[in-house]
C-alpha atoms as a PDB file:
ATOM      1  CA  UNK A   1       0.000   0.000   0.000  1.00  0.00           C
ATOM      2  CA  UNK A   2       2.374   2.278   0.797  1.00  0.00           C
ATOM      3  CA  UNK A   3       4.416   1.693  -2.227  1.00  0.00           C
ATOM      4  CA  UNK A   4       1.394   2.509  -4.494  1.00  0.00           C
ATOM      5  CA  UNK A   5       0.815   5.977  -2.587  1.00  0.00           C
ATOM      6  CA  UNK A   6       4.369   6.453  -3.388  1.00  0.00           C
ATOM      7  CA  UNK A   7       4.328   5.566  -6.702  1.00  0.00           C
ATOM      8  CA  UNK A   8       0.777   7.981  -6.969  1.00  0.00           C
ATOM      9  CA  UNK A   9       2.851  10.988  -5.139  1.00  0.00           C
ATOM     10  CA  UNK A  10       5.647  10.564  -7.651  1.00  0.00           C
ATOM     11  CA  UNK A  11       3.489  10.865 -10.490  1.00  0.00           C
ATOM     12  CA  UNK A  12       1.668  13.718  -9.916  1.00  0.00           C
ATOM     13  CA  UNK A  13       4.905  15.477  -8.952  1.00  0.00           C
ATOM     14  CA  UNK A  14       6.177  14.751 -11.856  1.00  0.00           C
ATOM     15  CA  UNK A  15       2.546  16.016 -13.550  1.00  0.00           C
ATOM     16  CA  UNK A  16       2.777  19.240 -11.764  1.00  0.00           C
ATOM     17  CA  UNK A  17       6.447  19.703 -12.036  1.00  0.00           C
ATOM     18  CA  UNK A  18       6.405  19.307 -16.135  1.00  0.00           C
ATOM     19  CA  UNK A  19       2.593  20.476 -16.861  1.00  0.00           C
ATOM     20  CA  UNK A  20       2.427  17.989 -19.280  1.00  0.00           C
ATOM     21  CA  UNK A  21      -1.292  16.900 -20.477  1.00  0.00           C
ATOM     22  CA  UNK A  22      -3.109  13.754 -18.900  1.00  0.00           C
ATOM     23  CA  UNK A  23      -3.130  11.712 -21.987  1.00  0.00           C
ATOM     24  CA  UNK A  24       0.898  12.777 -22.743  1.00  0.00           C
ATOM     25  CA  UNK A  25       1.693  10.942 -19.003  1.00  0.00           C
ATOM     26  CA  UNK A  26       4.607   8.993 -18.785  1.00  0.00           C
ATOM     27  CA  UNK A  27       4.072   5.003 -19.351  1.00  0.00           C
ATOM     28  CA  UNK A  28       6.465   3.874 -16.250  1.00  0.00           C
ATOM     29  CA  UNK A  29       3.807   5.272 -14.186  1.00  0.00           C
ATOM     30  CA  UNK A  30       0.550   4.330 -13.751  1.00  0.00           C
ATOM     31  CA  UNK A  31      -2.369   4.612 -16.176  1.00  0.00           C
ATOM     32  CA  UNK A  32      -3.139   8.355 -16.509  1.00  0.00           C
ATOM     33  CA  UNK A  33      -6.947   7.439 -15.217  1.00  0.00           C
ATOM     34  CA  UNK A  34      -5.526   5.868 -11.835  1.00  0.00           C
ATOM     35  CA  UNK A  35      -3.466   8.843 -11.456  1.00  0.00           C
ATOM     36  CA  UNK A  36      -5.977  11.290 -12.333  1.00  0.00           C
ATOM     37  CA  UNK A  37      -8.166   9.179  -9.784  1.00  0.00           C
ATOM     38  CA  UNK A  38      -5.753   9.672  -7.028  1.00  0.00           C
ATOM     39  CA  UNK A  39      -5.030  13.427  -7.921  1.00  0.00           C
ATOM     40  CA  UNK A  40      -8.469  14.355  -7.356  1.00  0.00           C
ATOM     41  CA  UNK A  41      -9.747  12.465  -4.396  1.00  0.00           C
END
Protein backbone atom coordinates (compact mmCIF):
# COMPACT_ATOMS: atom_id res chain seq x y z
CA UNK A 1 0.00 0.00 0.00
CA UNK A 2 2.37 2.28 0.80
CA UNK A 3 4.42 1.69 -2.23
CA UNK A 4 1.39 2.51 -4.49
CA UNK A 5 0.82 5.98 -2.59
CA UNK A 6 4.37 6.45 -3.39
CA UNK A 7 4.33 5.57 -6.70
CA UNK A 8 0.78 7.98 -6.97
CA UNK A 9 2.85 10.99 -5.14
CA UNK A 10 5.65 10.56 -7.65
CA UNK A 11 3.49 10.86 -10.49
CA UNK A 12 1.67 13.72 -9.92
CA UNK A 13 4.90 15.48 -8.95
CA UNK A 14 6.18 14.75 -11.86
CA UNK A 15 2.55 16.02 -13.55
CA UNK A 16 2.78 19.24 -11.76
CA UNK A 17 6.45 19.70 -12.04
CA UNK A 18 6.41 19.31 -16.13
CA UNK A 19 2.59 20.48 -16.86
CA UNK A 20 2.43 17.99 -19.28
CA UNK A 21 -1.29 16.90 -20.48
CA UNK A 22 -3.11 13.75 -18.90
CA UNK A 23 -3.13 11.71 -21.99
CA UNK A 24 0.90 12.78 -22.74
CA UNK A 25 1.69 10.94 -19.00
CA UNK A 26 4.61 8.99 -18.78
CA UNK A 27 4.07 5.00 -19.35
CA UNK A 28 6.46 3.87 -16.25
CA UNK A 29 3.81 5.27 -14.19
CA UNK A 30 0.55 4.33 -13.75
CA UNK A 31 -2.37 4.61 -16.18
CA UNK A 32 -3.14 8.36 -16.51
CA UNK A 33 -6.95 7.44 -15.22
CA UNK A 34 -5.53 5.87 -11.84
CA UNK A 35 -3.47 8.84 -11.46
CA UNK A 36 -5.98 11.29 -12.33
CA UNK A 37 -8.17 9.18 -9.78
CA UNK A 38 -5.75 9.67 -7.03
CA UNK A 39 -5.03 13.43 -7.92
CA UNK A 40 -8.47 14.36 -7.36
CA UNK A 41 -9.75 12.47 -4.40
Amino acid sequence: MICVRYGMSNAIFHLVKTGCQWRMFLSHYAPWELVYYYYHK
